[in-house]
Protein backbone atom coordinates (compact mmCIF):
# COMPACT_ATOMS: atom_id res chain seq x y z
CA UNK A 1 0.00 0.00 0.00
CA UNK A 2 1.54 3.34 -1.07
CA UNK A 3 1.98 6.37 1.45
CA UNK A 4 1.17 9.79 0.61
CA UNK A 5 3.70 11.76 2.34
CA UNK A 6 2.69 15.11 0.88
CA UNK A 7 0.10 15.26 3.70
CA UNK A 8 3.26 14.97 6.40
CA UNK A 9 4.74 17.49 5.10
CA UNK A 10 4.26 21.52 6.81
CA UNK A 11 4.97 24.03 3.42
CA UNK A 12 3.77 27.75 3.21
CA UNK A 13 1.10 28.22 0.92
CA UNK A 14 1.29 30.70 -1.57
CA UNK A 15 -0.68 32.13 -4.28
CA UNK A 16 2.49 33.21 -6.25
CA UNK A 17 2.98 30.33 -9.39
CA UNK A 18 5.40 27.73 -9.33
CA UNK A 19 6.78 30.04 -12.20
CA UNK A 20 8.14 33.48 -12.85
CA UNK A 21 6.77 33.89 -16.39
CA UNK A 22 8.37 37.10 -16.63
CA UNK A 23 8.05 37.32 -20.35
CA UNK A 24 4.14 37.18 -19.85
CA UNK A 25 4.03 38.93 -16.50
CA UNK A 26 5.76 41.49 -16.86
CA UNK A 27 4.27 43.46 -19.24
CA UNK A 28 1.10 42.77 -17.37
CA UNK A 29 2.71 44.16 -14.07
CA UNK A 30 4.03 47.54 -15.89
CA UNK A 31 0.89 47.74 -17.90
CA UNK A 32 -0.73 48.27 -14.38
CA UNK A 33 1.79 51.15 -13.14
CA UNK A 34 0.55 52.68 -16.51
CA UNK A 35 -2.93 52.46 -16.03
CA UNK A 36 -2.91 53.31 -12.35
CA UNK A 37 -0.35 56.41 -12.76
CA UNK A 38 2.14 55.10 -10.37
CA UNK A 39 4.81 57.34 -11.36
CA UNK A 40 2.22 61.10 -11.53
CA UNK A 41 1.02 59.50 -7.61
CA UNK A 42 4.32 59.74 -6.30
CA UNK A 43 4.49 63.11 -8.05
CA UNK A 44 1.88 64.50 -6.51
CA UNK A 45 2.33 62.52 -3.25
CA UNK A 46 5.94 63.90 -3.09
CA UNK A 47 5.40 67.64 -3.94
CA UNK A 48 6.34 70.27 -1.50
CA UNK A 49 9.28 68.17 -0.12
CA UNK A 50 13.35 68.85 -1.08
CA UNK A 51 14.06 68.25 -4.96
CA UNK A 52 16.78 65.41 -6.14
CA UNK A 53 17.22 65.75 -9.31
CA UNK A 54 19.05 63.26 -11.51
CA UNK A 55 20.23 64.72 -15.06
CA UNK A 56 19.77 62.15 -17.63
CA UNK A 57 22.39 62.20 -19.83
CA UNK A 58 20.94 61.47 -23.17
CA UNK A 59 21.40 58.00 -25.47
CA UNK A 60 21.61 58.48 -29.34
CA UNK A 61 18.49 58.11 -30.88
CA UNK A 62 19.90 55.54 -33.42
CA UNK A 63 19.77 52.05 -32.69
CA UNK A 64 17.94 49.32 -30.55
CA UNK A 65 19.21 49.63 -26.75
CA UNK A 66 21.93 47.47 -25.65
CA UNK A 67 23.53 46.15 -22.01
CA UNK A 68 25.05 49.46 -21.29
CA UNK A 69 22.01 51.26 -22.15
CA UNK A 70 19.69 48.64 -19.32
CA UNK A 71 22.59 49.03 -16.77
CA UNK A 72 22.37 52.83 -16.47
CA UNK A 73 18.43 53.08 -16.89
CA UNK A 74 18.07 50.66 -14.47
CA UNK A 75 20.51 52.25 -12.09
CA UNK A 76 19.04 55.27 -12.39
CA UNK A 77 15.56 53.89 -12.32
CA UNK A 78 16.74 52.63 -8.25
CA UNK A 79 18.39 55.87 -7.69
CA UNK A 80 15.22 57.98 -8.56
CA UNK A 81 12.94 55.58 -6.50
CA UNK A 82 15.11 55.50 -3.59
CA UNK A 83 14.91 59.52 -3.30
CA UNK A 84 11.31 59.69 -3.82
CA UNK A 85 10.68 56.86 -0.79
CA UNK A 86 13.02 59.05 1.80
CA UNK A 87 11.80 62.24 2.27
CA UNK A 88 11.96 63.80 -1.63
CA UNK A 89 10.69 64.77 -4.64
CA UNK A 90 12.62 63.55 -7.57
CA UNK A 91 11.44 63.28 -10.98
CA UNK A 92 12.75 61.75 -13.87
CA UNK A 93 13.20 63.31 -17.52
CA UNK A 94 14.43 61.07 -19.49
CA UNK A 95 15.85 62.60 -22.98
CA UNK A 96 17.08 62.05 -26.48
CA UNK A 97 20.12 63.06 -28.68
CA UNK A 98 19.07 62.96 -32.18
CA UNK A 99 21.83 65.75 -33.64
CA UNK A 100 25.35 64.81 -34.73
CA UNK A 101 27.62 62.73 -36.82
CA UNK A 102 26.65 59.12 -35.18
CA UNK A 103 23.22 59.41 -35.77
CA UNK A 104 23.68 60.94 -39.75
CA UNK A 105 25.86 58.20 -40.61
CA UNK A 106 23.68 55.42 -39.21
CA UNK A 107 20.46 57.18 -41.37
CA UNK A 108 22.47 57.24 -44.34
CA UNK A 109 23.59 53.77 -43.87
CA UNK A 110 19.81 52.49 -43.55
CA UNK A 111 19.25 54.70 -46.57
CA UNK A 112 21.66 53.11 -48.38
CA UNK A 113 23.17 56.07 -48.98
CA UNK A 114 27.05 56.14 -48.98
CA UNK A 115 28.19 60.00 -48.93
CA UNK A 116 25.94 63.14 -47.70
CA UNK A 117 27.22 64.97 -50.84
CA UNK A 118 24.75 62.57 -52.27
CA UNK A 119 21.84 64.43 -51.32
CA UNK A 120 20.49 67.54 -50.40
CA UNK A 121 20.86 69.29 -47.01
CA UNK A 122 17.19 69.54 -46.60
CA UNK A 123 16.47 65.57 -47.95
CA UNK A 124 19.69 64.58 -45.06
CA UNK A 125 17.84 66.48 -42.70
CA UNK A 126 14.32 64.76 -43.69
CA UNK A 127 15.95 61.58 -43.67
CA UNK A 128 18.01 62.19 -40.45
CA UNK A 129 14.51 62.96 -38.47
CA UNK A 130 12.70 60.40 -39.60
CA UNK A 131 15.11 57.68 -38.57
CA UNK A 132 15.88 59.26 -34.74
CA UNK A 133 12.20 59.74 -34.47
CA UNK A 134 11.72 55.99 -35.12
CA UNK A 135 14.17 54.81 -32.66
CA UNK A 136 13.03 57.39 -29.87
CA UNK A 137 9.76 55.42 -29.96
CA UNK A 138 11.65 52.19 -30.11
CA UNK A 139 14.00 52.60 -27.38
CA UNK A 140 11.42 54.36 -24.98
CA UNK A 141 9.43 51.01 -25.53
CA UNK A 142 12.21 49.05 -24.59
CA UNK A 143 13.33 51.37 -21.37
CA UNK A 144 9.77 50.87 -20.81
CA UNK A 145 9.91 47.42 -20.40
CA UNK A 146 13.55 47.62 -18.18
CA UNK A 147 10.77 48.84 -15.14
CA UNK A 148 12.25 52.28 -15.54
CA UNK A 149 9.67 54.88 -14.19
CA UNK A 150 9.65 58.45 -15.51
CA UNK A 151 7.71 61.30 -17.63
CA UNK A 152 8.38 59.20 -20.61
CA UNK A 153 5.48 60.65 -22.44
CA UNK A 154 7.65 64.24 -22.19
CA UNK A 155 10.88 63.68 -22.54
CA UNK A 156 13.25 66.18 -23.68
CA UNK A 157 14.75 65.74 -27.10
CA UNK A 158 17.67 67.73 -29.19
CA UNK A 159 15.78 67.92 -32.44
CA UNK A 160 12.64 69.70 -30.67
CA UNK A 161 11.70 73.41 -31.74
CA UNK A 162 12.41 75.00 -28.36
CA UNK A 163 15.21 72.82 -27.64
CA UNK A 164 17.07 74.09 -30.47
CA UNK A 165 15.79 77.63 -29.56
CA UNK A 166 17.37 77.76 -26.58
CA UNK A 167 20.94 76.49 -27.58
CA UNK A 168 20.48 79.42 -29.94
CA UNK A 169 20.04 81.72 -27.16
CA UNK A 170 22.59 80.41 -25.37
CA UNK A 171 25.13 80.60 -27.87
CA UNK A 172 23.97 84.68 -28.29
CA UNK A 173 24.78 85.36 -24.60
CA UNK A 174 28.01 83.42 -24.96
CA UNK A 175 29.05 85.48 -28.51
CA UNK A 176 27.46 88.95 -26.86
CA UNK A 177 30.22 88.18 -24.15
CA UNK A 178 33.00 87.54 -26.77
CA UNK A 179 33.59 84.32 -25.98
CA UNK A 180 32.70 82.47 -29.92
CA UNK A 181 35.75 83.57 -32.15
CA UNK A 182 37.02 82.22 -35.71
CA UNK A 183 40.56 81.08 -35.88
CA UNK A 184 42.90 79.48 -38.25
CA UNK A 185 44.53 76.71 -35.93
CA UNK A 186 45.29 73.29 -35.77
CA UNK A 187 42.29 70.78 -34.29
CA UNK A 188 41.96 67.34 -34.60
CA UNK A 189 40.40 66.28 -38.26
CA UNK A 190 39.12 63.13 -39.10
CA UNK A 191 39.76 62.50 -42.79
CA UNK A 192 37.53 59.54 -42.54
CA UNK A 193 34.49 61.47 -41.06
CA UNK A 194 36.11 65.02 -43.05
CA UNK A 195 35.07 66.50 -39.18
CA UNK A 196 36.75 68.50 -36.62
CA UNK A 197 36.89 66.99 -33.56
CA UNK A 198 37.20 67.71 -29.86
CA UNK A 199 39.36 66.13 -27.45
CA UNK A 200 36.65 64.54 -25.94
CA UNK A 201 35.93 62.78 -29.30
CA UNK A 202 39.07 61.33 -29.12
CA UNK A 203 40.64 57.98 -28.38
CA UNK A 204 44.06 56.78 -27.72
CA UNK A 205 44.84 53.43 -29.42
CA UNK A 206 48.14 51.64 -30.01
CA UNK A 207 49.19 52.62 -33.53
CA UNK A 208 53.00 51.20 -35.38
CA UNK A 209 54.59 53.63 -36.89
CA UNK A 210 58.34 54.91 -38.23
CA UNK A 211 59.87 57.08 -35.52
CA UNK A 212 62.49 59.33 -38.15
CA UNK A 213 65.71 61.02 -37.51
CA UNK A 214 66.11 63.60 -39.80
CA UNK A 215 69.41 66.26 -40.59
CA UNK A 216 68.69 69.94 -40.96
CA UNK A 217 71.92 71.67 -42.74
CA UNK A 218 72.61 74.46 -41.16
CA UNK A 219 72.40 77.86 -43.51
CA UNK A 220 72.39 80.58 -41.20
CA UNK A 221 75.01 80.29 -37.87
CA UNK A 222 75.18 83.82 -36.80
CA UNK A 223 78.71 83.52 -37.06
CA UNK A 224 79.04 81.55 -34.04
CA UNK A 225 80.45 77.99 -35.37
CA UNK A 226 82.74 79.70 -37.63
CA UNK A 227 84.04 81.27 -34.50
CA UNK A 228 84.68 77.41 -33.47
CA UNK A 229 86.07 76.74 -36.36
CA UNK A 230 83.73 74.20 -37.49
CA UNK A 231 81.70 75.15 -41.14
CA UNK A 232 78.62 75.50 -40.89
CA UNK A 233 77.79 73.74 -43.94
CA UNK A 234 78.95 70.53 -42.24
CA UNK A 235 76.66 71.01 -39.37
CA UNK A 236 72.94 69.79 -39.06
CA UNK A 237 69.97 69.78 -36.21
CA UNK A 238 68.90 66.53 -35.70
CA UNK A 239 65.35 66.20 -35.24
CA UNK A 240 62.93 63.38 -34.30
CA UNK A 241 59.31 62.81 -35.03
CA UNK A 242 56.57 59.66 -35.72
CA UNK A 243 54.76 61.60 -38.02
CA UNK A 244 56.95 61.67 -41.39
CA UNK A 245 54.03 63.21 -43.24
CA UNK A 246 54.15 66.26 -41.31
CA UNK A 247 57.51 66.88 -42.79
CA UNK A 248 56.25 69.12 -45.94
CA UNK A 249 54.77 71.82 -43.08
CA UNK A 250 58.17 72.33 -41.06
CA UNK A 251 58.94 76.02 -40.52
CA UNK A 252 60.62 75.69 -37.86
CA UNK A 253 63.35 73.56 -35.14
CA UNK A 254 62.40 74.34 -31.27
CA UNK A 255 65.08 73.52 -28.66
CA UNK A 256 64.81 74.27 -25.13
CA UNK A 257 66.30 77.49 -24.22
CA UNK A 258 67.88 75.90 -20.53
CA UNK A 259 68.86 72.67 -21.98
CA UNK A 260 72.56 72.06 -22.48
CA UNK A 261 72.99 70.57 -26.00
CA UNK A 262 76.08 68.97 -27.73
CA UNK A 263 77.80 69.39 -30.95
CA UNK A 264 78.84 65.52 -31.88
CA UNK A 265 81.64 65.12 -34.91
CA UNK A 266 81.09 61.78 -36.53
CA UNK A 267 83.36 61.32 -39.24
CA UNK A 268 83.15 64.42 -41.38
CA UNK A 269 79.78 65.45 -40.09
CA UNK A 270 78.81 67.48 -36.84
CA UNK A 271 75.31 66.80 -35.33
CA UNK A 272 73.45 68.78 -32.93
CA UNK A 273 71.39 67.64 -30.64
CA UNK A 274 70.67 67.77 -26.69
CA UNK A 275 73.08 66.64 -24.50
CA UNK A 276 70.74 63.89 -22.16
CA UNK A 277 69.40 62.18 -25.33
CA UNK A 278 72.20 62.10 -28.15
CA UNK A 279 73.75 58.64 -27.53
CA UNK A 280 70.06 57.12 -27.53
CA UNK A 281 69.98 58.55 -31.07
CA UNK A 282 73.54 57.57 -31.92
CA UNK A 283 72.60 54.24 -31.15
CA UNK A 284 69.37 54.28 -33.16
CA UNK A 285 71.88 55.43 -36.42
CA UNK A 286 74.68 52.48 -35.35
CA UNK A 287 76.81 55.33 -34.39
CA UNK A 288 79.71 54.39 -32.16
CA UNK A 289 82.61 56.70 -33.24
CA UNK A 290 81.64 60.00 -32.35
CA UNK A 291 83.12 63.53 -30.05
CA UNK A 292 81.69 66.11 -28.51
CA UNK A 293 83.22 69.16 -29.60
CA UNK A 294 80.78 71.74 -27.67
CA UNK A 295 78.01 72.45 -25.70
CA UNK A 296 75.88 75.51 -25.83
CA UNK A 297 72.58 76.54 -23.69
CA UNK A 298 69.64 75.65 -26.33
CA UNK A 299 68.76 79.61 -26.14
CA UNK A 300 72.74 80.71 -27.18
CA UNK A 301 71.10 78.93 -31.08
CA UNK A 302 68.07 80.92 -30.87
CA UNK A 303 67.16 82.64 -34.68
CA UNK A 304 69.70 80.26 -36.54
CA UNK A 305 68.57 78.65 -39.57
CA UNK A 306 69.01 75.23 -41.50
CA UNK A 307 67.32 74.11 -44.31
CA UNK A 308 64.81 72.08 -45.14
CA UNK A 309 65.70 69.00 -46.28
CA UNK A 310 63.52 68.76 -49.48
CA UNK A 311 61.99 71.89 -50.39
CA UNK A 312 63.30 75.02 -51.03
CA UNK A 313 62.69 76.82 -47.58
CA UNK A 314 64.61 77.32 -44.48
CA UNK A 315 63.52 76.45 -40.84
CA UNK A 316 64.36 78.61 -37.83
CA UNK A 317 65.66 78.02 -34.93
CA UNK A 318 63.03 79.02 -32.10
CA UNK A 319 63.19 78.14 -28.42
CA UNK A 320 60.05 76.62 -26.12
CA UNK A 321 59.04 76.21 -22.60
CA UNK A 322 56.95 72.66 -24.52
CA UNK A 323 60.65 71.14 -25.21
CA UNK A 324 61.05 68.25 -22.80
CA UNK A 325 64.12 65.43 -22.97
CA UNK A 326 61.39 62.52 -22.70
CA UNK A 327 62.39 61.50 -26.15
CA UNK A 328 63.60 62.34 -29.50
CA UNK A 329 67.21 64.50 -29.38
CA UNK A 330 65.53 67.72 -27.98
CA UNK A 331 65.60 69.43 -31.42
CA UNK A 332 61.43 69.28 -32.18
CA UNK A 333 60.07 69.50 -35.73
CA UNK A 334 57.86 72.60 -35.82
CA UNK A 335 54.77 72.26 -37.92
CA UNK A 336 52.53 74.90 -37.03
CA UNK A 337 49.97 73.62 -39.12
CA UNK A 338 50.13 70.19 -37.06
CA UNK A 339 50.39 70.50 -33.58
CA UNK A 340 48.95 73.41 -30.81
CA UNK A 341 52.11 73.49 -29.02
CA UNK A 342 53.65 74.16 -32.78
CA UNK A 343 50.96 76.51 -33.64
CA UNK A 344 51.08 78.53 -29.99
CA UNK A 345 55.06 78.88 -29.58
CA UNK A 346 55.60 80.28 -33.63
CA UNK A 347 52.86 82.80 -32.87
CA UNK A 348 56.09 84.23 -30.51
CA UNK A 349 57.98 84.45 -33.73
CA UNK A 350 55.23 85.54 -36.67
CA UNK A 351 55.62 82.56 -38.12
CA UNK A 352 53.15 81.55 -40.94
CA UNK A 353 50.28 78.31 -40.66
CA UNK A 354 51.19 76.41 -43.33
CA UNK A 355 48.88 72.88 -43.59
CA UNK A 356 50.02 71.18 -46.92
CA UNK A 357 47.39 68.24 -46.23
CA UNK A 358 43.26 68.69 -47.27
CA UNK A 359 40.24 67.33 -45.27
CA UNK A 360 40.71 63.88 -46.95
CA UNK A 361 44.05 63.50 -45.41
CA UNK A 362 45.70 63.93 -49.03
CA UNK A 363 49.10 66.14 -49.41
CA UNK A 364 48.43 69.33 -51.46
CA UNK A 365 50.94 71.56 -54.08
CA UNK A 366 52.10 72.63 -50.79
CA UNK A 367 53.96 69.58 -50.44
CA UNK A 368 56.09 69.80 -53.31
CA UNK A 369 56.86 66.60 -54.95
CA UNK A 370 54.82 64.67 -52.53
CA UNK A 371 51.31 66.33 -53.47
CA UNK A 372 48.99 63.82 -54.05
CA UNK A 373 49.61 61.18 -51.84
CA UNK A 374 47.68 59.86 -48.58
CA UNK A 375 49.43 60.93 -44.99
CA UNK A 376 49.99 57.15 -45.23
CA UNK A 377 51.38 56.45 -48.59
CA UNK A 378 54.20 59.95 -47.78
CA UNK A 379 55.09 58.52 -44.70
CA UNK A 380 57.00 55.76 -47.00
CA UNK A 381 57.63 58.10 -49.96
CA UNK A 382 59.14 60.73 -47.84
CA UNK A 383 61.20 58.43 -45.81
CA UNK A 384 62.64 56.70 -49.01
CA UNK A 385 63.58 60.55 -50.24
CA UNK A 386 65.79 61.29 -47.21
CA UNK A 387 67.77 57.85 -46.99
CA UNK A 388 68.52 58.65 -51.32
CA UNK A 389 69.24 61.88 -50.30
CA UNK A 390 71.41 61.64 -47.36
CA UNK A 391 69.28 63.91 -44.80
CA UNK A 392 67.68 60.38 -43.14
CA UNK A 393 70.25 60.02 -39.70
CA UNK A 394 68.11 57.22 -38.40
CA UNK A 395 64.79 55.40 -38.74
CA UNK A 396 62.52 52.66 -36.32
CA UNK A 397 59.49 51.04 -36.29
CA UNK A 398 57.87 51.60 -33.05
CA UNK A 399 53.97 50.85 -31.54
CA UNK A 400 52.94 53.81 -29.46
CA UNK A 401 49.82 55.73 -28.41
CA UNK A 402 48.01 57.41 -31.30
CA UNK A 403 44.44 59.86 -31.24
CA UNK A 404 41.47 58.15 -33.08
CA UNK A 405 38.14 59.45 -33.85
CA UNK A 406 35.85 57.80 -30.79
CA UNK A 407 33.07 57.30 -34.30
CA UNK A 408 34.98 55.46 -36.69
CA UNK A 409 37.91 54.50 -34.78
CA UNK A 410 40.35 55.82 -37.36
CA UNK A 411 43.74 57.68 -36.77
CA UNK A 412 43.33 61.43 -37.22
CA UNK A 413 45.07 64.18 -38.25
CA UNK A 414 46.38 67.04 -36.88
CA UNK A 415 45.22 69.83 -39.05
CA UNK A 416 45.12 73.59 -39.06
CA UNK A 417 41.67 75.09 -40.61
CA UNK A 418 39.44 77.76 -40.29
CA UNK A 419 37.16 76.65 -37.00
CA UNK A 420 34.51 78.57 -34.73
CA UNK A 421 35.96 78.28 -30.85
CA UNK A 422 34.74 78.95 -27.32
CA UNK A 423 37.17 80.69 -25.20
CA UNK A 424 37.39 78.78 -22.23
CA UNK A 425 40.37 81.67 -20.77
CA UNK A 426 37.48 83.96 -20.47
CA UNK A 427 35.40 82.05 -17.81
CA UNK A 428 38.28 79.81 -16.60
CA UNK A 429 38.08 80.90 -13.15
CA UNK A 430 34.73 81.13 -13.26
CA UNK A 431 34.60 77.65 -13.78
CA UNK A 432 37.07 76.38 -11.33
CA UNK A 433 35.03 78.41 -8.78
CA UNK A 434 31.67 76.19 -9.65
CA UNK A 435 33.90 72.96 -9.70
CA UNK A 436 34.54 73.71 -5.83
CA UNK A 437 31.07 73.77 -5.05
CA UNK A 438 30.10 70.51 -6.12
CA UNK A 439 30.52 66.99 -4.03
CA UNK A 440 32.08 65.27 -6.40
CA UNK A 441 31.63 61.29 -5.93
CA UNK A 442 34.43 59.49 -6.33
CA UNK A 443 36.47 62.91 -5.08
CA UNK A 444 39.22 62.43 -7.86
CA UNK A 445 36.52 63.61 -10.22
CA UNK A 446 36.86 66.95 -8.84
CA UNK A 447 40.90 66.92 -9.72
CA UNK A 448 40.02 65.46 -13.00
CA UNK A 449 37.64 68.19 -14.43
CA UNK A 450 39.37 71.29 -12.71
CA UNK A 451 42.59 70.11 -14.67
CA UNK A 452 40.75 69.53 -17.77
CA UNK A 453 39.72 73.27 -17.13
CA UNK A 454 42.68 74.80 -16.07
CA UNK A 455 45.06 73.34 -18.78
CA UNK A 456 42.26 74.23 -21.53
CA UNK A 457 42.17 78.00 -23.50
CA UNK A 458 39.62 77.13 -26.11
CA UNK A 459 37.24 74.53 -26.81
CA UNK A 460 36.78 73.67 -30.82
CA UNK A 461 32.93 73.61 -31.42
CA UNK A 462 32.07 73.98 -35.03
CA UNK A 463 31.33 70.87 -36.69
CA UNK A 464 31.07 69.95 -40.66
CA UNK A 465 27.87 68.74 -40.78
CA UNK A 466 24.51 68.94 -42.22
CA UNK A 467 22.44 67.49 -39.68
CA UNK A 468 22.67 69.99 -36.39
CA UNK A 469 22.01 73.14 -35.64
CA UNK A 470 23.59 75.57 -37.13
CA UNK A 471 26.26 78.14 -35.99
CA UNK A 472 24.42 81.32 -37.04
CA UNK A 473 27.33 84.00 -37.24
CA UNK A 474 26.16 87.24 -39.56
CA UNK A 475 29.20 88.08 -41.78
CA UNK A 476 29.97 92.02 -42.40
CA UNK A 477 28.66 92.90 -46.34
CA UNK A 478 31.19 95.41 -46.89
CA UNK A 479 34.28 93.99 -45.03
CA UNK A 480 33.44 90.00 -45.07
CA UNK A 481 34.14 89.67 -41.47
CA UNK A 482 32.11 87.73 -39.05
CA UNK A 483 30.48 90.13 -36.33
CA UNK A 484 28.24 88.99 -33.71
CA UNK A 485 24.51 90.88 -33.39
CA UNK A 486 22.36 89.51 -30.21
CA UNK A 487 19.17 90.79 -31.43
CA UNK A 488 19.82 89.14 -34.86
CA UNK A 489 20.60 85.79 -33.05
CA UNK A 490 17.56 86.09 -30.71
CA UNK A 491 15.39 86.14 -34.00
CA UNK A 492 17.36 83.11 -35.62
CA UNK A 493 16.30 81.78 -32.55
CA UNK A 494 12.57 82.86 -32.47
CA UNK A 495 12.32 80.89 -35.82
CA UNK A 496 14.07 77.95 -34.42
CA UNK A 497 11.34 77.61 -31.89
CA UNK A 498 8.56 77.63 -34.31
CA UNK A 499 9.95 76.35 -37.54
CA UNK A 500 12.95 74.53 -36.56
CA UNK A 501 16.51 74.05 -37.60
CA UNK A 502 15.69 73.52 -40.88
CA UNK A 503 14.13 76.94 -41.61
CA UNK A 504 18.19 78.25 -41.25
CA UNK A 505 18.09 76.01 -44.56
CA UNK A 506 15.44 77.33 -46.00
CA UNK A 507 15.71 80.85 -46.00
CA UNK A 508 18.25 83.32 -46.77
CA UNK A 509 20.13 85.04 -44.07
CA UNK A 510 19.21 88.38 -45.29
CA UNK A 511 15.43 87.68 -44.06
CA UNK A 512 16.65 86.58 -40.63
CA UNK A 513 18.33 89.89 -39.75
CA UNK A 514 16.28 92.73 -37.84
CA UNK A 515 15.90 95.89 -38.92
CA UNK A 516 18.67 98.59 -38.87
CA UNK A 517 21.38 96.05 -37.61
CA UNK A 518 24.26 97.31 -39.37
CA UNK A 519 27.71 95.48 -39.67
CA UNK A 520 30.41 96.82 -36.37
């Protein structure tokens, strides 16, 4: 005879199932919240107590959500409900960012359309706001269904009239102030995206390159070798750089003015270069047999010139406070048209940008015999010159840390062109004074940002782009030069918040200006 010893047994009793069947019970459990207006209850229950508010800092409107995007919903999601059950008020916004070079190149890809000279600004724009607004409703469904509460039937979103209003007014009180100029200066370019970048759109990736030692034949001594008795003919600066393409836009050699540096005879030749780091580059070149004849303060060679080694220029000599003795021979390759320390210490001497390389990343006529050719494809060409030529000293392949666009994950450039800035000297302290009154959570946050401050002077923020908002700068009829006109702005603005971005498009700039503004 069998026993039944389920009867024996003392269980809880439950009306929960035996199984979860979240994928059916869930969306009958949020359904509910919906229906009963949990989130507006808590609202209302809430109101009158302290605000917490947590900023949410917006996805791109361009794709299904992924793991990152449920881990900081959903941490946010316990954040906000945690304030709102001890003793405050916090709501939740959550937004959209539907503006920018992500989003357009993920609507042209779905378009099947390969290049935005392809179509017109107002179709990219079309095209661009149809796809984001797709994916705002997809991705708030999914959120949705993370458990997230919030207003998500008014969120805030970039590509919104009054959103785009307000950056507009914004940008006024920031130009009114003077702090929006133009400037010819090197940013980072991506010749893959043809955009300038930040340096918050930048990553550092390991990148091989050819680190190059290259002589500089000394034209120009000031009479102070042939006092040594050494010709200066036979006498070159030795400089060092892993960028062989930026060659064509030397103008100048920067040593460091309290440096001591040597002049080494090898053979028939003298080489100059700092004292700390010659026999590193000696090495490099399979140098053993060498002297050191002199030493001079890097300052005592100060407006010297060599030339260059392939086209039909000379280099100065300049001194810098940027010269360190971390690597290379101390002698740095000036290319104003390349680097901000370049551009910023040959302002001290007037001299010229020159930026031989287009937005492609393609050498121009500036370049001389190497027009035409990729930064890639000169790297080799130009290195192949030198060694027939007898200016290479030394070359080696070497892996180090290279800037790529955070987009498309490609190298970039270097690259001087004509770009709208924001002054950040103007409200640094400012700044720094706002950074002190925050809690900052972990606390080296707070030494992160104020040196990110402090060590900035401008902050590149024009973008070449058809899908955006506009920069709208008024340019003077009768002299061609940009001016800045608040009341003008506040009307581009006015339009912005009942037409939208793409009445800038539309209409000619002309019929945007008020009446009896008149160029400075």
């Amino acid at each position: 005879m069998s026993q039944d010893y389920n009867s024996t047994l003392n269980l809880p009793k439950t009306d929960f199932p035996m199984r979860a069947g979240l994928p059916k019970s869930e969306p009958v459990t949020l359904k509910k919240w919906e229906d009963n207006k949990v989130y507006d209850k808590l609202m209302e229950h809430n109101e009158g107590k302290p605000l917490y508010v947590l900023h949410d800092g917006p996805p791109y409107a361009n794709g299904d959500i992924h793991l990152g995007h449920a881990l900081n919903k959903i941490l946010k999601d316990f954040i906000v409900r945690y304030k709102n059950m001890s003793g405050f008020k916090s709501p939740y916004v959550p937004g959209w960012d539907t503006h920018g070079l992500p989003t357009e190149l993920k609507a042209r890809q779905k378009a099947g359309i390969g290049s935005s000279a392809d179509i017109s600004v107002l179709e990219l724009r079309k095209l661009c706001e149809e796809f984001v607004t797709g994916y705002i409703n997809d991705q708030r469904s999914q959120f949705k269904r993370l458990g997230a509460i919030g207003e998500w039937d008014n969120p805030y979103i970039t590509l919104k009239h009054e959103f785009e209003a307000e950056q507009i007014k914004v940008f006024a009180e920031m130009a009114t102030k003077g702090y929006i100029y133009k400037g010819l200066k090197p940013v980072y370019w991506c010749p893959e995206c043809k955009t300038a970048l930040a340096e918050a759109e930048i990553e550092y990736a390991e990148d091989p390159c050819h680190s190059i030692y290259v002589k500089f034949k000394v034209t120009d001594d000031l009479g102070k070798f042939k006092a040594m008795g050494i010709e200066p003919s036979k006498i070159s600066f030795v400089i060092w750089t892993t960028t062989t393409w930026t060659l064509p836009a030397n103008l100048a050699i920067c040593l460091g003015p309290r440096f001591e540096y040597s002049i080494i005879k090898c053979g028939d030749e003298f080489y100059i270069m700092a004292t700390d780091l010659f026999k590193n580059a000696l090495e490099e070149a399979g140098i053993t047999d060498y002297e050191v004849v002199a030493t001079m303060k890097g300052s005592e060679f100060e407006y010297m010139k060599a030339a260059h080694p392939f086209l039909d220029r000379e280099s100065l000599i300049i001194v810098g406070e940027h010269v360190t003795l971390e690597s290379g021979t101390g002698c740095v390759h000036t290319a104003p048209g390349h680097g901000v320390d370049d551009y910023n210490v040959c302002l001290n001497y007037d001299i010229p940008v020159v930026c031989p390389v287009d937005s492609n990343g393609v050498l121009t006529e500036e370049a001389g015999q190497f027009a035409g050719l990729t930064t890639d494809e000169a790297n080799k060409k130009i290195a192949i010159y030198l060694d027939e030529t007898g200016s290479l000293f030394a070359l080696k392949k070497i892996i180090h840390q290279y800037p790529h666009c955070w987009r498309c994950k490609s190298p970039i450039l270097f690259r001087a062109t004509d770009q709208w800035f924001c002054s950040v000297d103007d409200f640094k302290d400012e700044a720094i004074d706002a950074i002190n009154t925050v809690e900052w959570v972990p606390a080296w946050g707070k030494e992160r940002i104020t040196s990110m401050v402090r060590d900035r002077k401008d902050w590149c923020i024009s973008r070449q782009r058809k899908w955006g908002v506009p920069i709208p700068i008024f340019y003077c009829a009768d002299c061609g030069e940009p001016y800045v006109d608040k009341d003008a702005m506040l009307k581009v603005a006015e339009i912005f918040g009942e037409e939208g971005s793409n009445a800038w498009f539309e209409k000619d700039a002309k019929q945007l200006m008020p009446d009896g503004v008149k160029c400075p």
